[in-house]
N, C-alpha and C. Protein backbone atom coordinates (compact mmCIF):
# COMPACT_ATOMS: atom_id res chain seq x y z
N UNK A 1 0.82 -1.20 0.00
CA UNK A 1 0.00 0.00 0.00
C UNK A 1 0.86 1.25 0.00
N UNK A 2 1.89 1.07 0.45
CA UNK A 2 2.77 2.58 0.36
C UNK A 2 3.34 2.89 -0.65
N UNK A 3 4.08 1.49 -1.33
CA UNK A 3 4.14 1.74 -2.33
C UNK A 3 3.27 2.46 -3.48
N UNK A 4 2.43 1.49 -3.50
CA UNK A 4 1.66 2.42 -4.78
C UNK A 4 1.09 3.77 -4.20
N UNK A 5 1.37 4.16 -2.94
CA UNK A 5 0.71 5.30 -2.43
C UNK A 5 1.51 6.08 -2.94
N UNK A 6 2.82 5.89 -2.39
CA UNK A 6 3.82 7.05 -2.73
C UNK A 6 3.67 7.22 -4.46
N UNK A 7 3.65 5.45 -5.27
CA UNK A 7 3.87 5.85 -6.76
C UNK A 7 2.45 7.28 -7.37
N UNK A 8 0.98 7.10 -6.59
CA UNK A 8 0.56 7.65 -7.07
C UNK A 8 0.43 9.31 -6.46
N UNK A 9 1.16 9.42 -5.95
CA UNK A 9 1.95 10.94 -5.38
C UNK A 9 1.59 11.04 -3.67
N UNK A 10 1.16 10.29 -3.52
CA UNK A 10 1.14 10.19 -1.73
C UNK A 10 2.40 10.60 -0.92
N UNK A 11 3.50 11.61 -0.89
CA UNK A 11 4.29 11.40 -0.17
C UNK A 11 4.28 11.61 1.21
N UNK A 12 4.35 10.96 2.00
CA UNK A 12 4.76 10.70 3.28
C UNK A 12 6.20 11.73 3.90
N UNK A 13 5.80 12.33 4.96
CA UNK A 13 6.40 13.35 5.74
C UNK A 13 7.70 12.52 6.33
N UNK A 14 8.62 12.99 6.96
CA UNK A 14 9.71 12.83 7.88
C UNK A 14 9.08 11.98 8.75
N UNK A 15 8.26 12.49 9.57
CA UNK A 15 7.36 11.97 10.84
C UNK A 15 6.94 10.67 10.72
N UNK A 16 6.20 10.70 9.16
CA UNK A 16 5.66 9.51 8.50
C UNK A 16 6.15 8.11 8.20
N UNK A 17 7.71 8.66 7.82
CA UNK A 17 8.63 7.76 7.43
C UNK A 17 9.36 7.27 8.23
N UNK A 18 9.82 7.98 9.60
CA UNK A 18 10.22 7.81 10.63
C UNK A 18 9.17 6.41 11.60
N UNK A 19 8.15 7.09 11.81
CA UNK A 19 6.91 6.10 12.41
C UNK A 19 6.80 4.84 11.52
N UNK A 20 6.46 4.77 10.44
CA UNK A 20 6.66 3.42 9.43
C UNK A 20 7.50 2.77 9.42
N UNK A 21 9.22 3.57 9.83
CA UNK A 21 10.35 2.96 9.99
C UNK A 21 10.44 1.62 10.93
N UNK A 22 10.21 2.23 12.11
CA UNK A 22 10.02 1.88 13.23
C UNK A 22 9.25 0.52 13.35
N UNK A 23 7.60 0.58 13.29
CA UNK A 23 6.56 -0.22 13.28
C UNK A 23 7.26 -1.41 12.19
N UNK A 24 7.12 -1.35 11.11
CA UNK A 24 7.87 -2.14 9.68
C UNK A 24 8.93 -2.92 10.69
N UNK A 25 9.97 -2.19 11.03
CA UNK A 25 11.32 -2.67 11.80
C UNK A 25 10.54 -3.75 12.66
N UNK A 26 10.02 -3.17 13.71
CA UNK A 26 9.10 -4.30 14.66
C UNK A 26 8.61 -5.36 14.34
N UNK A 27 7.76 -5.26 13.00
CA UNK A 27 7.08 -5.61 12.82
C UNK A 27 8.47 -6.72 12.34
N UNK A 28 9.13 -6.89 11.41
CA UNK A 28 10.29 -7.73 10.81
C UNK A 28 11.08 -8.11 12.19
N UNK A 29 11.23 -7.64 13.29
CA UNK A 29 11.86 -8.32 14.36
C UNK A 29 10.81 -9.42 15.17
N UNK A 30 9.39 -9.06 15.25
CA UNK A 30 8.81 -9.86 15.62
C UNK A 30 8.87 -11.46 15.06
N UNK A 31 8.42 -11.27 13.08
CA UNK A 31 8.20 -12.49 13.19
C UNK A 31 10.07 -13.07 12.75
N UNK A 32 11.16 -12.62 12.38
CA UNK A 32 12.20 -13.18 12.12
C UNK A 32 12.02 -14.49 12.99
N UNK A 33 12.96 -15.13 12.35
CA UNK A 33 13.28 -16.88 12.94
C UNK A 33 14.17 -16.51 14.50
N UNK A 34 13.72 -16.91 14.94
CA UNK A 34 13.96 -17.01 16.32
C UNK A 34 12.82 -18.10 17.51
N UNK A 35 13.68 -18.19 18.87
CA UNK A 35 12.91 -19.57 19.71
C UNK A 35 11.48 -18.62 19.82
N UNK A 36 10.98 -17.66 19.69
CA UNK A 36 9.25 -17.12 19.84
C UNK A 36 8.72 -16.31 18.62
N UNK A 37 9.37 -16.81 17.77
CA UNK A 37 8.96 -16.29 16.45
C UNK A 37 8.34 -17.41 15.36
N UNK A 38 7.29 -16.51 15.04
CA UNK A 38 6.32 -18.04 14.12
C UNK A 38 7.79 -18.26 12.82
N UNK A 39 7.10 -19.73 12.48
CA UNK A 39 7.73 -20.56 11.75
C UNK A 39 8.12 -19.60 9.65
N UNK A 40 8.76 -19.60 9.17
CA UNK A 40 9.02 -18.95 8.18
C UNK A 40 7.99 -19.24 7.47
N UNK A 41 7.07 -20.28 6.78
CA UNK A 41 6.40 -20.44 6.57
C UNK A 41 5.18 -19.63 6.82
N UNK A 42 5.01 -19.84 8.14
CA UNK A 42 3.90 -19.00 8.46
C UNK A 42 3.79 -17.72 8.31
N UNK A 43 4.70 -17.19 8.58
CA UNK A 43 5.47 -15.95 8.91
C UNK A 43 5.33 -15.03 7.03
N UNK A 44 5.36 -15.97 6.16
CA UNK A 44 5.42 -16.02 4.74
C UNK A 44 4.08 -15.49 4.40
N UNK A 45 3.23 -16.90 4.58
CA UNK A 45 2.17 -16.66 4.49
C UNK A 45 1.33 -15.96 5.08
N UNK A 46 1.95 -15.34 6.02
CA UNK A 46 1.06 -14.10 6.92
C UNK A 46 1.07 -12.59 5.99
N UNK A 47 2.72 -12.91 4.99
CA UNK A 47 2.85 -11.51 4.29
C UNK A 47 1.74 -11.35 2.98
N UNK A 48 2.21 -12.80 2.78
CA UNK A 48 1.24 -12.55 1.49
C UNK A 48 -0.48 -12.19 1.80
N UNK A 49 -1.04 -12.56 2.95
CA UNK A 49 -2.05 -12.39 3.27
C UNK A 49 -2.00 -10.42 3.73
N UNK A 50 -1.21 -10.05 4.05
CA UNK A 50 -1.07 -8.44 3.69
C UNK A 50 -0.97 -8.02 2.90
N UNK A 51 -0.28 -8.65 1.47
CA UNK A 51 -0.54 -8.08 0.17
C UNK A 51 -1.95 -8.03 -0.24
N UNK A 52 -2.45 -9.10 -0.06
CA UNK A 52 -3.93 -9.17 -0.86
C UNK A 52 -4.32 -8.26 0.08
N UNK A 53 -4.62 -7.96 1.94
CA UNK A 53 -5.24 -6.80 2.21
C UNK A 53 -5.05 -6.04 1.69
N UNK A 54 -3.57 -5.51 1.34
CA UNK A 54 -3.21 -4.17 1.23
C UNK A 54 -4.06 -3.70 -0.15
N UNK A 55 -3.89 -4.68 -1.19
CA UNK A 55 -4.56 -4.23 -2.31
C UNK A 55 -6.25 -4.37 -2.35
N UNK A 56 -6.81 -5.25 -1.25
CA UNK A 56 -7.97 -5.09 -0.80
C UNK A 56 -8.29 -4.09 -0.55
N UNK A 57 -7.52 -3.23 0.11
CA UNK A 57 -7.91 -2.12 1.09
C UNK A 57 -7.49 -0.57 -0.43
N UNK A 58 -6.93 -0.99 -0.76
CA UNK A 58 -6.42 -0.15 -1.96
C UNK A 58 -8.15 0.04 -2.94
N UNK A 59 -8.59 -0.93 -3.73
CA UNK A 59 -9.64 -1.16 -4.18
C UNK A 59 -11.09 -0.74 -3.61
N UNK A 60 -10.80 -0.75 -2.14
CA UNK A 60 -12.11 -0.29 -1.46
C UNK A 60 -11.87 0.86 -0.95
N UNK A 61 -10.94 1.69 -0.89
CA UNK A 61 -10.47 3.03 -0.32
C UNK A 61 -11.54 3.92 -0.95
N UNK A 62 -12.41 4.05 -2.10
CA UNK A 62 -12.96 5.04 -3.18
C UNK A 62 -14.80 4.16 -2.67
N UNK A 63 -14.90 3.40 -2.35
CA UNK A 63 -16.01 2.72 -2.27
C UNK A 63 -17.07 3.52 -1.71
N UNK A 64 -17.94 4.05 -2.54
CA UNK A 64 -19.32 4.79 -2.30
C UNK A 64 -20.31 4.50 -1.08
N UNK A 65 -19.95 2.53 -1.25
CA UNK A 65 -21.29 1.93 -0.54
C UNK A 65 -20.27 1.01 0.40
N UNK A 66 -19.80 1.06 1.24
CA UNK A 66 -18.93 0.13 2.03
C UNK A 66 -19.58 -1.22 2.13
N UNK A 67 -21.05 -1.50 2.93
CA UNK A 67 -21.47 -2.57 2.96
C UNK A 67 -22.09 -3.31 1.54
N UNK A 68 -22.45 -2.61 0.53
CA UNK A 68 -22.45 -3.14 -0.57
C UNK A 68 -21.25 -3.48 -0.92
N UNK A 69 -20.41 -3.14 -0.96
CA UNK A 69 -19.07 -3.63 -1.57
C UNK A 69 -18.55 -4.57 -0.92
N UNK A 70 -18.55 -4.69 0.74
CA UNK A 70 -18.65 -6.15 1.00
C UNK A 70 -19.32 -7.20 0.56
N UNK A 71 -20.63 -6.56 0.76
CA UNK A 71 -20.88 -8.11 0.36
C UNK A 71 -21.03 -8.52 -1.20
N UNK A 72 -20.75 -7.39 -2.07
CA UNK A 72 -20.18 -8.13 -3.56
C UNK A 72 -18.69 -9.10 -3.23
N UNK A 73 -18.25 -8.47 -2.58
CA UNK A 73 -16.65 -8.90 -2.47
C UNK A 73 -16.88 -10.40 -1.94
N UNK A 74 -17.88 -10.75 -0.85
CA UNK A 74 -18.36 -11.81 0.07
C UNK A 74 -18.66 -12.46 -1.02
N UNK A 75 -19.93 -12.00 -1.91
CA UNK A 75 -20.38 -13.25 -2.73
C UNK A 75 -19.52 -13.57 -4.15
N UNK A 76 -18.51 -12.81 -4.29
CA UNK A 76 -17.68 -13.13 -5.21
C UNK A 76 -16.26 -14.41 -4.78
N UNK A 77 -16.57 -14.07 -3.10
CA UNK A 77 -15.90 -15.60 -2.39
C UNK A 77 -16.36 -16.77 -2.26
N UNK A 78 -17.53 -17.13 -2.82
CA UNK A 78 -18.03 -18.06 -2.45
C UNK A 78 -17.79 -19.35 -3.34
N UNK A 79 -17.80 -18.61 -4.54
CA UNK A 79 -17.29 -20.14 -5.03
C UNK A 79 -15.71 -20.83 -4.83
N UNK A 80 -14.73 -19.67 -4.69
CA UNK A 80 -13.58 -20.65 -4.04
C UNK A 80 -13.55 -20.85 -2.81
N UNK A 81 -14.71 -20.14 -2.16
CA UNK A 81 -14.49 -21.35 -0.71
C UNK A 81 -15.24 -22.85 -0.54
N UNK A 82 -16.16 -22.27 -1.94
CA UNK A 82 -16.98 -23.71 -1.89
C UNK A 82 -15.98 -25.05 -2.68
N UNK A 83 -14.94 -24.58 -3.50
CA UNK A 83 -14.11 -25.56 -4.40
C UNK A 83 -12.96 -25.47 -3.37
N UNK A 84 -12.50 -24.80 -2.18
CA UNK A 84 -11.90 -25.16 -0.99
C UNK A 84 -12.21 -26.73 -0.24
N UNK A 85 -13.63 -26.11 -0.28
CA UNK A 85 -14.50 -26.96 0.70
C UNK A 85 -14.55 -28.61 0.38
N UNK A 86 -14.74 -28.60 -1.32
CA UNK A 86 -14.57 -29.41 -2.18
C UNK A 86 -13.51 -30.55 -2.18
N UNK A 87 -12.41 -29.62 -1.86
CA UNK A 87 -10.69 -30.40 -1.86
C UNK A 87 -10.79 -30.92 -0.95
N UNK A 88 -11.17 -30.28 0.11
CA UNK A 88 -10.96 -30.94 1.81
C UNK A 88 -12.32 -31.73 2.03
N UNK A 89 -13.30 -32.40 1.56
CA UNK A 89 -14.35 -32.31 2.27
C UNK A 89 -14.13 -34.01 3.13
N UNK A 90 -13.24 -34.79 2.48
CA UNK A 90 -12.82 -35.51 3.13
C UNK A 90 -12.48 -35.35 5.01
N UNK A 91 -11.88 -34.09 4.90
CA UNK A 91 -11.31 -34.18 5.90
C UNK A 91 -12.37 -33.38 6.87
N UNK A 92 -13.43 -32.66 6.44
CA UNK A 92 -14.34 -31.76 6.91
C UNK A 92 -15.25 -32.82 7.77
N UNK A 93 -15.65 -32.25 9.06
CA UNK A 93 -16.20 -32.61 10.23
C UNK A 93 -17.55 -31.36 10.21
N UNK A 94 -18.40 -31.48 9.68
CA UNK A 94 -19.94 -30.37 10.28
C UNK A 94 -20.54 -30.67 11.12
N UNK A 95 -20.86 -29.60 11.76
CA UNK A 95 -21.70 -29.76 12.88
C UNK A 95 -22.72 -28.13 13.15
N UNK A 96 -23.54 -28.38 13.23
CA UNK A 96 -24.95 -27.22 13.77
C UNK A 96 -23.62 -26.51 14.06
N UNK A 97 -23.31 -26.20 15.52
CA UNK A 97 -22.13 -25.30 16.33
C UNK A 97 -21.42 -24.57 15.32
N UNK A 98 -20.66 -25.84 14.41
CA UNK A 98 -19.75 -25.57 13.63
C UNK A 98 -20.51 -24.20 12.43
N UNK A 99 -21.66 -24.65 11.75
CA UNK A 99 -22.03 -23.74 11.03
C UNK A 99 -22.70 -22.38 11.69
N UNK A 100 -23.00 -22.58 12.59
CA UNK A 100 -23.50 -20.70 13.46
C UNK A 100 -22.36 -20.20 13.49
N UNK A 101 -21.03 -20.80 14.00
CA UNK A 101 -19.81 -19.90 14.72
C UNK A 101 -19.38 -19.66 12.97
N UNK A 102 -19.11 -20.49 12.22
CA UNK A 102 -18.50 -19.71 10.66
C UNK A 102 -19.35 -18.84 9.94
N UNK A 103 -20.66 -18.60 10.19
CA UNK A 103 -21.49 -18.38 9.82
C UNK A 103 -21.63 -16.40 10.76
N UNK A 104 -21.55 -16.46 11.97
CA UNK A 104 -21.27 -15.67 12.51
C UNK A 104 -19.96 -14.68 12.46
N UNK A 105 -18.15 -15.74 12.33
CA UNK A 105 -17.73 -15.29 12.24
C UNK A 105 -17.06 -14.47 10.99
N UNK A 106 -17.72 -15.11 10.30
CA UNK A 106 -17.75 -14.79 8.61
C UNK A 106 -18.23 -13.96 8.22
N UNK A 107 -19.58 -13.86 7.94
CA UNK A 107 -20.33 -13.36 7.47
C UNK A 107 -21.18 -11.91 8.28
N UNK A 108 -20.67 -12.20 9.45
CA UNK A 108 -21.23 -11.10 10.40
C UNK A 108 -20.36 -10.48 10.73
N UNK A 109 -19.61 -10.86 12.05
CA UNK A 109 -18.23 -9.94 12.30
C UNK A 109 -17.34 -9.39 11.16
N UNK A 110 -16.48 -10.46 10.29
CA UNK A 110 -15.49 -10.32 9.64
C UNK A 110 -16.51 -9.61 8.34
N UNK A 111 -17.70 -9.59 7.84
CA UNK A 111 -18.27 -8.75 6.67
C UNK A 111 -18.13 -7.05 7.46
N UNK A 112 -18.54 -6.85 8.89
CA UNK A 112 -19.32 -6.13 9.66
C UNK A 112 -17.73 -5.03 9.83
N UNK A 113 -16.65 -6.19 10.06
CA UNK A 113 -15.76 -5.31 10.13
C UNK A 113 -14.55 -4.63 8.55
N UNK A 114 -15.28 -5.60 8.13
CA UNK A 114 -14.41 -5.11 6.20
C UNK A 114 -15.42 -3.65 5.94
N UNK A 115 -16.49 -3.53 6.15
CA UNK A 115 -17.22 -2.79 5.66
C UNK A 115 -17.12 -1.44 6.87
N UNK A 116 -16.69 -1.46 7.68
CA UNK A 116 -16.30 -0.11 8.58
C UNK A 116 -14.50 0.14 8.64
N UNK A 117 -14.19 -1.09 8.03
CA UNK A 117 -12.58 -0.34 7.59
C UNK A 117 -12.44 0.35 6.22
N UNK A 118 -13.62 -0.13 5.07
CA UNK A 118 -13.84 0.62 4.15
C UNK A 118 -14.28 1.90 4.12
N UNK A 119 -15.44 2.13 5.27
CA UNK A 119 -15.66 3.25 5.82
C UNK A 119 -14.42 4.60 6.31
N UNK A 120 -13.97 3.79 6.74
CA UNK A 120 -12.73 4.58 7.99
C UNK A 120 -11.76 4.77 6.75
N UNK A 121 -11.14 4.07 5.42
CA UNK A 121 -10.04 4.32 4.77
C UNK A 121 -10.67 5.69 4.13
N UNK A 122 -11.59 5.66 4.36
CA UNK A 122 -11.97 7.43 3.03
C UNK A 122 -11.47 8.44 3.94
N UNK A 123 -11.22 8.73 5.26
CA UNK A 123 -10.46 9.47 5.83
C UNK A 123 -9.44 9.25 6.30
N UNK A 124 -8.71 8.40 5.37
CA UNK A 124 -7.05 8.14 5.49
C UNK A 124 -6.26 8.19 4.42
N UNK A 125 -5.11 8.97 4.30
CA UNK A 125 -4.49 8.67 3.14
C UNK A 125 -3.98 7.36 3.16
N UNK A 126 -3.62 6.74 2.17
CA UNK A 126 -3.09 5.34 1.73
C UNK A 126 -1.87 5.09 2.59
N UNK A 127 -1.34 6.08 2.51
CA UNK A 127 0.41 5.91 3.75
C UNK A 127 -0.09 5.43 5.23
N UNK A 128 -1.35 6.69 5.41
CA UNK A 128 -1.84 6.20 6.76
C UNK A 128 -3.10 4.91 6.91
N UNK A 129 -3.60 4.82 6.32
CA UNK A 129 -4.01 3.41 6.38
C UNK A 129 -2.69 2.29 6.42
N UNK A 130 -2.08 1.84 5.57
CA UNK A 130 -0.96 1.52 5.38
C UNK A 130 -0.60 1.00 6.51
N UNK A 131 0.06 2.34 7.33
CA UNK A 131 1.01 2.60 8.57
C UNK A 131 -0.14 1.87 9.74
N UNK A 132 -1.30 2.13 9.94
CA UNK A 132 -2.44 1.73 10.57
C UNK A 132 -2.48 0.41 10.47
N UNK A 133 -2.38 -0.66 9.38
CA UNK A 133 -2.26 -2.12 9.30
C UNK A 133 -1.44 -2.88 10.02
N UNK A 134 0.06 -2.34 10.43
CA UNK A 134 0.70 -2.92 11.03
C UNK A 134 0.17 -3.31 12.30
N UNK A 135 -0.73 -2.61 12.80
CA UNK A 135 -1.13 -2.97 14.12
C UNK A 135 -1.64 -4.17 14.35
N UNK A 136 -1.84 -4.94 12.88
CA UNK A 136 -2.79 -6.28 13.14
C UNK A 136 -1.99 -7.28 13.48
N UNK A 137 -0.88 -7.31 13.58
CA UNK A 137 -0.41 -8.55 14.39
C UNK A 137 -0.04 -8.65 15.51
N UNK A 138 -0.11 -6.92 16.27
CA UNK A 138 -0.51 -6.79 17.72
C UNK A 138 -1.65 -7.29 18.08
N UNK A 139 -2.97 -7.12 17.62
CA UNK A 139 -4.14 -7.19 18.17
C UNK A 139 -4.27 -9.13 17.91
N UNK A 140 -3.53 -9.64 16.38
CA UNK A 140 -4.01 -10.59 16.55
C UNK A 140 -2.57 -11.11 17.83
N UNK A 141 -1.91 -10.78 17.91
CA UNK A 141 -1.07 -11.84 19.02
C UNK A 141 -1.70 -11.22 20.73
N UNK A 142 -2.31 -10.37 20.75
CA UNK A 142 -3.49 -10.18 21.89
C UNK A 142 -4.17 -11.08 21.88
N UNK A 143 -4.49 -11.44 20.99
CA UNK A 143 -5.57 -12.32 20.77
C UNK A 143 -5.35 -13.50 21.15
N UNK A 144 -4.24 -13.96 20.44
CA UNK A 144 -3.67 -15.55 20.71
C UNK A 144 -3.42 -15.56 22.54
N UNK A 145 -3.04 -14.29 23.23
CA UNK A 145 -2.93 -14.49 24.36
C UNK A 145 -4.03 -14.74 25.14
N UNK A 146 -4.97 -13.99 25.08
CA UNK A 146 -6.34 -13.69 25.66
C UNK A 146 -7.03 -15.35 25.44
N UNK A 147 -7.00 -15.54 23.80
CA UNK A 147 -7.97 -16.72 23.63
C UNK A 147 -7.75 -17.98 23.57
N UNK A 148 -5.91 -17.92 23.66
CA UNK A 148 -5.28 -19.00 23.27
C UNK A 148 -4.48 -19.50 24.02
N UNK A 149 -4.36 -19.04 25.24
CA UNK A 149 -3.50 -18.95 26.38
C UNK A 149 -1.92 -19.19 26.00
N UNK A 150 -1.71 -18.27 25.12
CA UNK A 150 -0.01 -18.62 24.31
C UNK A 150 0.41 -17.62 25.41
N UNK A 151 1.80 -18.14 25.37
CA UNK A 151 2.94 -17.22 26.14
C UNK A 151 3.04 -16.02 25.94
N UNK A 152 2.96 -15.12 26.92
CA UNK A 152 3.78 -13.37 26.88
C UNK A 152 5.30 -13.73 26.76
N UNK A 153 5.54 -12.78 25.74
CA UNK A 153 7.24 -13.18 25.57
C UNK A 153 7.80 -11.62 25.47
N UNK A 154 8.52 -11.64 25.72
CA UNK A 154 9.51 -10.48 26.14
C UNK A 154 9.83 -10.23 24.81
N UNK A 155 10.24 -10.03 23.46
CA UNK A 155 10.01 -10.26 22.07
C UNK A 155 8.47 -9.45 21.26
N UNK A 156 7.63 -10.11 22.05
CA UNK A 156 6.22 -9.73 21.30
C UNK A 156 6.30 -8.57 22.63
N UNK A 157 6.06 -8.04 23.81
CA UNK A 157 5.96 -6.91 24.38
C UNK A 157 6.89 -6.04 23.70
N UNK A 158 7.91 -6.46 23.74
CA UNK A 158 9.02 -4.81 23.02
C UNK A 158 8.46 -4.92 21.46
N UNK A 159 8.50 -5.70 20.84
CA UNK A 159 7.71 -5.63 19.39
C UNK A 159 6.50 -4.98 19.48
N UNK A 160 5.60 -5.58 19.74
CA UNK A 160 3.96 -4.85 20.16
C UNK A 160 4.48 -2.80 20.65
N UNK A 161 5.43 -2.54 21.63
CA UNK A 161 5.14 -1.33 21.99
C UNK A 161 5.64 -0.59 20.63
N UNK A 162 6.93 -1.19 20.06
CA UNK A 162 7.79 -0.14 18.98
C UNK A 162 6.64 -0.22 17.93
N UNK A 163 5.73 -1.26 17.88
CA UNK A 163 4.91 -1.17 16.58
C UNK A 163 3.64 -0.09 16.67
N UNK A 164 3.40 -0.09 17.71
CA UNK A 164 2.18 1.04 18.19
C UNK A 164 2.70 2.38 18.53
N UNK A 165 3.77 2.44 19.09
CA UNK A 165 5.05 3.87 18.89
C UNK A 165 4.81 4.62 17.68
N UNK A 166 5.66 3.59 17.01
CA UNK A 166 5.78 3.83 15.48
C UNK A 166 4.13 4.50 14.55
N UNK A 167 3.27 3.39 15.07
CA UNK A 167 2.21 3.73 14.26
C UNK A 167 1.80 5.27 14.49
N UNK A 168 1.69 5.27 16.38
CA UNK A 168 1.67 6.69 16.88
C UNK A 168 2.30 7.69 16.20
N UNK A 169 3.38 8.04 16.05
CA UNK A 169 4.04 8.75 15.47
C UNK A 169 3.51 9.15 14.33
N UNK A 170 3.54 8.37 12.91
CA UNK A 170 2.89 8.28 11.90
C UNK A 170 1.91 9.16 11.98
N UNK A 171 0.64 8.69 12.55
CA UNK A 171 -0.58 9.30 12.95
C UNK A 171 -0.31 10.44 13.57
N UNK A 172 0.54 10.82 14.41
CA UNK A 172 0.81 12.22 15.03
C UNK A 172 0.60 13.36 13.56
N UNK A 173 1.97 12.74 12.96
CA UNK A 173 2.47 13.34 11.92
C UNK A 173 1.53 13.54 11.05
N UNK A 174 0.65 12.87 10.66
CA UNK A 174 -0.79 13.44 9.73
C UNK A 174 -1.24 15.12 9.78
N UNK A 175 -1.00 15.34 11.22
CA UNK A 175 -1.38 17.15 11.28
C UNK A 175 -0.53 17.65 11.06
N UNK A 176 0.86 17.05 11.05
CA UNK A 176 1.92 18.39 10.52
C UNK A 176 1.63 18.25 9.16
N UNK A 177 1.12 17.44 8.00
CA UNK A 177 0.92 17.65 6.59
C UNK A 177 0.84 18.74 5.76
N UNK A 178 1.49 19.53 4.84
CA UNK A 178 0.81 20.63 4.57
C UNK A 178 0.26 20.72 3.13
């Protein structure tokens, strides 16, 4: 996202670049290979899953109708989750439970929340949305703590603060813009 922000004349301030520095840095010390750092693999596939946001979030930045545009975007998923579903169904276990909670967390929360970050990007430039994303692997490794009872590691606390620092900053720097 910064990229093409900056390519399409977005430039980003001192403040901006400084705060992105930072968070980015964190963000690359968190998951590097190390004994509390996810597996490279994962770690891989966590990026590429930020590319497609980023250009997700790129595509819906201009979006008139936020919740319409989810749920075009929703029903334009359905057939590769259904030829997902397809590959694995061997291995697939259903159950009532099972379909309310995907059903809920899908289609309700995760639609509920694409469609108020579409909202929220029309008053962000692309740098600062951008800079704003990094925060998601704070909230999701909150998460893993809270729901998953994974370890606090001394690693993810100094990572987590420089990444929310950083973002801070960034966001400071939005009002010095001129």
């Amino acid at each position: 996202m910064i990229g093409w922000a900056i390519y399409s004349g977005d430039r980003p301030t001192l403040f901006e670049l400084t705060g992105m520095t930072i968070a980015f840095g964190a963000f690359l010390w968190l998951v590097s290979p190390g004994l509390s750092a996810p597996n490279p693999i994962a770690a891989g596939l966590m990026a590429l899953s930020g590319i497609a946001w980023g250009i997700y979030s790129l595509r819906g930045k201009n979006a008139a109708d936020p919740l319409s545009a989810t749920k075009g975007n929703f029903i334009r998923a359905v057939p590769f989750a259904l030829l997902l579903a397809l590959l694995a169904i061997q291995h697939l276990t259903v159950s009532l439970f099972g379909i309310v909670m995907a059903v809920a967390s899908g289609a309700i929360s995760s639609a509920m929340g694409y469609a108020l970050w579409y909202e929220v990007l029309k008053n962000l430039k692309s740098t600062q949305a951008a800079i704003v994303q990094l925060s998601v692997p704070v909230i999701a490794g909150i998460g893993g703590l809270l729901l998953l009872n994974e370890p606090i590691t001394q690693r993810f606390v100094i990572a987590s603060v420089l990444i929310l620092g950083g973002i801070a900053i960034a966001i400071l720097a939005k009002n010095k813009r001129v």
